[in-house]
N, C-alpha and C. Protein backbone atom coordinates (compact mmCIF):
# COMPACT_ATOMS: atom_id res chain seq x y z
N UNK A 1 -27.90 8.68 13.15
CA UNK A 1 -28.17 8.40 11.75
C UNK A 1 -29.32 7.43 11.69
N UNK A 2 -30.08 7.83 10.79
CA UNK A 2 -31.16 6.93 10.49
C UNK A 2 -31.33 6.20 9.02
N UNK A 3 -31.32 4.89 9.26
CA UNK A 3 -31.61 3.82 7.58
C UNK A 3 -32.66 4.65 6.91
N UNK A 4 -32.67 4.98 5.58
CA UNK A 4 -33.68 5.18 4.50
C UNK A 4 -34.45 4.51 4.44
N UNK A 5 -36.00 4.82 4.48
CA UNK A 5 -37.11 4.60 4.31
C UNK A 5 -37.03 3.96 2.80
N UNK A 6 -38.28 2.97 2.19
CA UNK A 6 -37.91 2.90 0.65
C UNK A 6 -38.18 3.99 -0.42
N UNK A 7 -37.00 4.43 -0.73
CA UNK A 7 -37.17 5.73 -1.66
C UNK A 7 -37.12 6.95 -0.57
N UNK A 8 -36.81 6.70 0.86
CA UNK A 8 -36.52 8.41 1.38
C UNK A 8 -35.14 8.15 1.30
N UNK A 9 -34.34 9.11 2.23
CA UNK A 9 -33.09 9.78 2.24
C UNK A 9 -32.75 9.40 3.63
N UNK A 10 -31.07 8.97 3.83
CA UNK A 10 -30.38 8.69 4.47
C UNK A 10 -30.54 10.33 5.91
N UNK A 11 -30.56 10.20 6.91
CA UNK A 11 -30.73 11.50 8.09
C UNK A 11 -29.72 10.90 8.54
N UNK A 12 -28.77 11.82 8.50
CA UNK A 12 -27.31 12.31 10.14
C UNK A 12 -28.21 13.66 10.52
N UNK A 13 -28.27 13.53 11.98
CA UNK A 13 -28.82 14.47 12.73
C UNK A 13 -27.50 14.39 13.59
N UNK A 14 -27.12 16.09 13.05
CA UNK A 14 -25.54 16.48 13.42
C UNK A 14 -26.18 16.98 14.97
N UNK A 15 -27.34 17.43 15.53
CA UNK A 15 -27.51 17.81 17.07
C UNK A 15 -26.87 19.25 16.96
N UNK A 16 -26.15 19.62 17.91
CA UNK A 16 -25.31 20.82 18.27
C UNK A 16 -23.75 20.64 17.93
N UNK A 17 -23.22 19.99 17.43
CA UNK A 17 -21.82 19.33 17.36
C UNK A 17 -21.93 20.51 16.16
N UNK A 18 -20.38 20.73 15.53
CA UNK A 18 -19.79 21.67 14.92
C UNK A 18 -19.38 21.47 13.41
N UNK A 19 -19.77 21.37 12.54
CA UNK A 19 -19.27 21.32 10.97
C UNK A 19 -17.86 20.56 10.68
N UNK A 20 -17.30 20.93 11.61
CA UNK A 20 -15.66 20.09 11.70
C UNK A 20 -16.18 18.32 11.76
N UNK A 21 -16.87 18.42 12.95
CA UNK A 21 -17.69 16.99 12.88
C UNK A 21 -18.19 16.49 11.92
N UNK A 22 -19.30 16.94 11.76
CA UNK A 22 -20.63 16.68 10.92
C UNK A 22 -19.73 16.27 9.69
N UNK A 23 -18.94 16.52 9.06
CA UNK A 23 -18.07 16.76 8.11
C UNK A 23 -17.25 14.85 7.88
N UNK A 24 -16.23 14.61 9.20
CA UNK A 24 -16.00 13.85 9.39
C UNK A 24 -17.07 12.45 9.59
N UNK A 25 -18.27 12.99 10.20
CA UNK A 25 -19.59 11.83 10.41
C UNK A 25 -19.95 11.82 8.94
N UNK A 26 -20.09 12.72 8.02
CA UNK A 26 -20.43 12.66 6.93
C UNK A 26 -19.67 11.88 6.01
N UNK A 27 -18.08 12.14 5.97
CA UNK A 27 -17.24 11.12 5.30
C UNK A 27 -17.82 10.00 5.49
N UNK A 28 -17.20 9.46 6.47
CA UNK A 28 -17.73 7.98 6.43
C UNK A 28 -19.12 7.46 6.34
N UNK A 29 -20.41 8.03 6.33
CA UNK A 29 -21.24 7.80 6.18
C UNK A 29 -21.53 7.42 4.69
N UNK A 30 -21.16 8.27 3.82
CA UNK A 30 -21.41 8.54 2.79
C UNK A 30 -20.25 7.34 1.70
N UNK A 31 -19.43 7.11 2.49
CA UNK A 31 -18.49 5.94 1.82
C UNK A 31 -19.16 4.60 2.36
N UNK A 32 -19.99 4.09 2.64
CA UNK A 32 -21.03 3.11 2.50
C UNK A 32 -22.13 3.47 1.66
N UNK A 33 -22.04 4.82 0.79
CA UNK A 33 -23.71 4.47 0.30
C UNK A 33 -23.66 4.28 -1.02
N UNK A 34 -24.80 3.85 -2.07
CA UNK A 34 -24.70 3.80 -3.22
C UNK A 34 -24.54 4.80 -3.83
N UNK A 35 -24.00 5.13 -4.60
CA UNK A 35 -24.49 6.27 -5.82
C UNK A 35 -25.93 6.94 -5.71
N UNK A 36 -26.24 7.52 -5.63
CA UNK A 36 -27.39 8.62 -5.97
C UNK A 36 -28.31 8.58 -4.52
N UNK A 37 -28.03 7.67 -3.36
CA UNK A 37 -28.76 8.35 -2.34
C UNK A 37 -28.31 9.73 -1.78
N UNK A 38 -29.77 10.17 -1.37
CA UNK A 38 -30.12 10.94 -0.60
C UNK A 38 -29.83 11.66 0.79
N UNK A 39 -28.95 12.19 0.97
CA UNK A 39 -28.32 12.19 2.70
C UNK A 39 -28.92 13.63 2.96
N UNK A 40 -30.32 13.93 4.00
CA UNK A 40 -30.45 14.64 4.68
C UNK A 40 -29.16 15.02 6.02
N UNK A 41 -28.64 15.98 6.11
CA UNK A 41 -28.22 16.63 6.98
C UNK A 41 -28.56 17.65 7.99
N UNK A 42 -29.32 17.49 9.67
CA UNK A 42 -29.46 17.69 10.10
C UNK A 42 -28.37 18.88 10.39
N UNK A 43 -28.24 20.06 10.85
CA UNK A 43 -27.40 20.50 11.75
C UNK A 43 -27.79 22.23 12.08
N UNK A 44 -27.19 22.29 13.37
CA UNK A 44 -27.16 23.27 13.89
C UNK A 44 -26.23 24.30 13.81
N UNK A 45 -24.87 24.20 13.28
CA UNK A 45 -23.99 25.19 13.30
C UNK A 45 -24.68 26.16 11.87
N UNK A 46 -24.20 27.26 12.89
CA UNK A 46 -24.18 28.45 11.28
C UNK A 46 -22.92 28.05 10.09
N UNK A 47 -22.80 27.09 10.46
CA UNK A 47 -21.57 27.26 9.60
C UNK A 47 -21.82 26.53 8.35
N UNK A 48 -22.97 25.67 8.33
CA UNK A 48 -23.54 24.75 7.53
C UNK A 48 -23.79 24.73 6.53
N UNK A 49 -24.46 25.82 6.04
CA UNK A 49 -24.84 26.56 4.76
C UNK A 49 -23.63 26.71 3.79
N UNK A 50 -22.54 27.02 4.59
CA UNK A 50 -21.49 27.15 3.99
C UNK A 50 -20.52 26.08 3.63
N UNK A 51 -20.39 25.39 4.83
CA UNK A 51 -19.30 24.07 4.78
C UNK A 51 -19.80 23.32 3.82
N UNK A 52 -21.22 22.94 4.12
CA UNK A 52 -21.40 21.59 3.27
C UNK A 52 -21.25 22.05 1.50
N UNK A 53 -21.82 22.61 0.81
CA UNK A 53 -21.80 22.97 -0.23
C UNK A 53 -20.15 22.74 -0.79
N UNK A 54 -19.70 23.64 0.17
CA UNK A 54 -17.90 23.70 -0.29
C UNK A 54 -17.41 22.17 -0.40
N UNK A 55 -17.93 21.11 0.61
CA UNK A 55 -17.18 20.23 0.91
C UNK A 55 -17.79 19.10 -0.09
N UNK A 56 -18.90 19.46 -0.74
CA UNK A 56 -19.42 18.45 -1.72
C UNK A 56 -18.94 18.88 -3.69
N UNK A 57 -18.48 20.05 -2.88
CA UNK A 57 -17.48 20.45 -4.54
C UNK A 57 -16.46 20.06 -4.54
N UNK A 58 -15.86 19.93 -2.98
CA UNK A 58 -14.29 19.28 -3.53
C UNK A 58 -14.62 18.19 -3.51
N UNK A 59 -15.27 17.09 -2.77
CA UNK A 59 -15.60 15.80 -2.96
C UNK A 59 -16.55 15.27 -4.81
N UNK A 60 -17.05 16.24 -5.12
CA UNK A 60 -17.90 15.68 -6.02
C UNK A 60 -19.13 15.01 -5.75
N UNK A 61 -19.52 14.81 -4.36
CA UNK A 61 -21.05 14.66 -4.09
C UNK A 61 -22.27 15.87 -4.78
N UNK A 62 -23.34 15.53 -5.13
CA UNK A 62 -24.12 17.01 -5.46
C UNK A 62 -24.83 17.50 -4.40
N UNK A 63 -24.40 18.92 -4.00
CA UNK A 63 -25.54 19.57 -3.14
C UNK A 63 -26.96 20.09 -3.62
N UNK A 64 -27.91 19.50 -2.68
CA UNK A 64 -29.12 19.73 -3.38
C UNK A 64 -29.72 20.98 -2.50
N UNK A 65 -29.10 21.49 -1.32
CA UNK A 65 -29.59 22.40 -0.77
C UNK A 65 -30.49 22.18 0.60
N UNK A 66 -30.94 23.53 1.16
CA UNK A 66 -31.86 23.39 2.54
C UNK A 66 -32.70 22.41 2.04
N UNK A 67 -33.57 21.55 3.14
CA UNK A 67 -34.73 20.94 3.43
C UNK A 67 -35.52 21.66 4.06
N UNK A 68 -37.11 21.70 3.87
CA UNK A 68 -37.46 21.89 5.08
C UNK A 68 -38.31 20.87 5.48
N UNK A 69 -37.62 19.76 5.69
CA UNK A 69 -37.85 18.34 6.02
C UNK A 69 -38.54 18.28 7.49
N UNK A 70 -37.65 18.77 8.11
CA UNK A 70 -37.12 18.93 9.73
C UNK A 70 -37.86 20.21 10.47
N UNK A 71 -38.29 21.02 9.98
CA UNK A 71 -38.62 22.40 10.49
C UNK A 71 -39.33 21.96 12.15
N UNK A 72 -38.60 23.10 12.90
CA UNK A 72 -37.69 24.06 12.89
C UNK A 72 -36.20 23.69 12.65
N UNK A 73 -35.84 23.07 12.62
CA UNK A 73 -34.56 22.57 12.88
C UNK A 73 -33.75 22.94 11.35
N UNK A 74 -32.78 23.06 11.23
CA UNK A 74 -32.08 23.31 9.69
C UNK A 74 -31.57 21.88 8.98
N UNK A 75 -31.67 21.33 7.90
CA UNK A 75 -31.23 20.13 7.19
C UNK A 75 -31.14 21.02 5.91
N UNK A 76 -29.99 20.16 5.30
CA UNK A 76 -29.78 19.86 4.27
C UNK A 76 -29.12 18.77 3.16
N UNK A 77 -29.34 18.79 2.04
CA UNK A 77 -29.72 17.46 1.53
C UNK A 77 -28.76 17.66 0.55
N UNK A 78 -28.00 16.29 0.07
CA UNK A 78 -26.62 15.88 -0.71
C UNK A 78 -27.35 15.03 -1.90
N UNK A 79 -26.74 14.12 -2.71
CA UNK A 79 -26.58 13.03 -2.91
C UNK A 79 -25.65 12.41 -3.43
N UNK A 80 -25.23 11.65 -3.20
CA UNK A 80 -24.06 10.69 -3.10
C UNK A 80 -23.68 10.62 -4.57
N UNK A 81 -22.18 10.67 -4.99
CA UNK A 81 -21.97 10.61 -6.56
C UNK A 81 -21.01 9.13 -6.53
N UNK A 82 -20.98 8.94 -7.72
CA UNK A 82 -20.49 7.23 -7.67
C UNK A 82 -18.86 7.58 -7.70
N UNK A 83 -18.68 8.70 -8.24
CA UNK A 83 -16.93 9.12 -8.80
C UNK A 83 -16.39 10.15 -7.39
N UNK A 84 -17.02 9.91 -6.44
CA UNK A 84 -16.74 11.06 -5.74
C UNK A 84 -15.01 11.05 -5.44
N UNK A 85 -14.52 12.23 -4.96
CA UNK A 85 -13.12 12.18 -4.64
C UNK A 85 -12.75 11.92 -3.22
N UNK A 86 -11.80 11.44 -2.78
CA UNK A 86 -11.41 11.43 -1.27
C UNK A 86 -10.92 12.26 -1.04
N UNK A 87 -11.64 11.81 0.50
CA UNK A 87 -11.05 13.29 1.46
C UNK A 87 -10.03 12.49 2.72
N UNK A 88 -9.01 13.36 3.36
CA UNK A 88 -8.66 12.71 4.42
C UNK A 88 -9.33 12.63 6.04
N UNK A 89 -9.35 11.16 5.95
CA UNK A 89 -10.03 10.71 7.34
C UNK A 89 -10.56 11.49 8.43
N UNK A 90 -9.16 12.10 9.01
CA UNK A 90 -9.21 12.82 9.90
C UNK A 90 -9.54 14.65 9.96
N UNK A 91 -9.78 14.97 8.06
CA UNK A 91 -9.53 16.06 7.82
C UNK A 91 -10.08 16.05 6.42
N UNK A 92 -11.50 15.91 6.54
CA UNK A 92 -12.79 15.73 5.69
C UNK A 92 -12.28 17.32 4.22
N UNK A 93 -11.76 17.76 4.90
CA UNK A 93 -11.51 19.41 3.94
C UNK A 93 -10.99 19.39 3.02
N UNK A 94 -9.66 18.61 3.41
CA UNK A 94 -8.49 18.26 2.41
C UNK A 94 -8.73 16.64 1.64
N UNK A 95 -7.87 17.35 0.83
CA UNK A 95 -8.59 15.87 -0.59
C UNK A 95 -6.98 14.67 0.20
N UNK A 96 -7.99 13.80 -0.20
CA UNK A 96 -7.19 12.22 0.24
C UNK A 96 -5.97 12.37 -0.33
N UNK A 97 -5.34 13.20 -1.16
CA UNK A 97 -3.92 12.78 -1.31
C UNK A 97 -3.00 13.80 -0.73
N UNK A 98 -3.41 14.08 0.27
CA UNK A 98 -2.33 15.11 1.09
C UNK A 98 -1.82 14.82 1.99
């Protein structure tokens, strides 16, 4: 993970690790940030396109979609909502009260 530039966007560079991860690195990342930053998401799984979107509707973060920040590499970009909902710790999928 890399600190924001002034006025860029927060980078998790998920590497080769798996959406299950990235997911969990993303929770907690994102529960330190303010409201309305920017979180580039680095990652490699195919699964990405799909997970993240899903996982920022049940959370209430907004997906803003691919980057091509990074090229070649795949990112995509969130931003942080102030009301977002919890998820559980260990199990980024399911909402915090299960």
């Amino acid at each position: 993970m890399s600190a924001p530039s002034p006025g860029g966007p927060v980078v998790l560079d998920g590497g080769d690790r798996r959406c299950v991860q990235l997911l969990i690195e993303l929770r907690r990342l994102v529960n330190g940030l303010a409201p309305g930053t920017v979180v580039h998401l680095i990652a490699s799984d195919p699964a990405a396109p799909i997970d993240l979107p899903a996982w920022c509707h049940l959370t209430g973060h907004t997906y803003l979609g691919p980057t091509g920040a990074y090229t070649p590499r795949s990112a995509y970009a969130l931003a942080v909502a102030a009301d977002a909902r919890s998820t559980a710790a260990d199990r980024p999928w399911h909402s915090g009260d299960r």
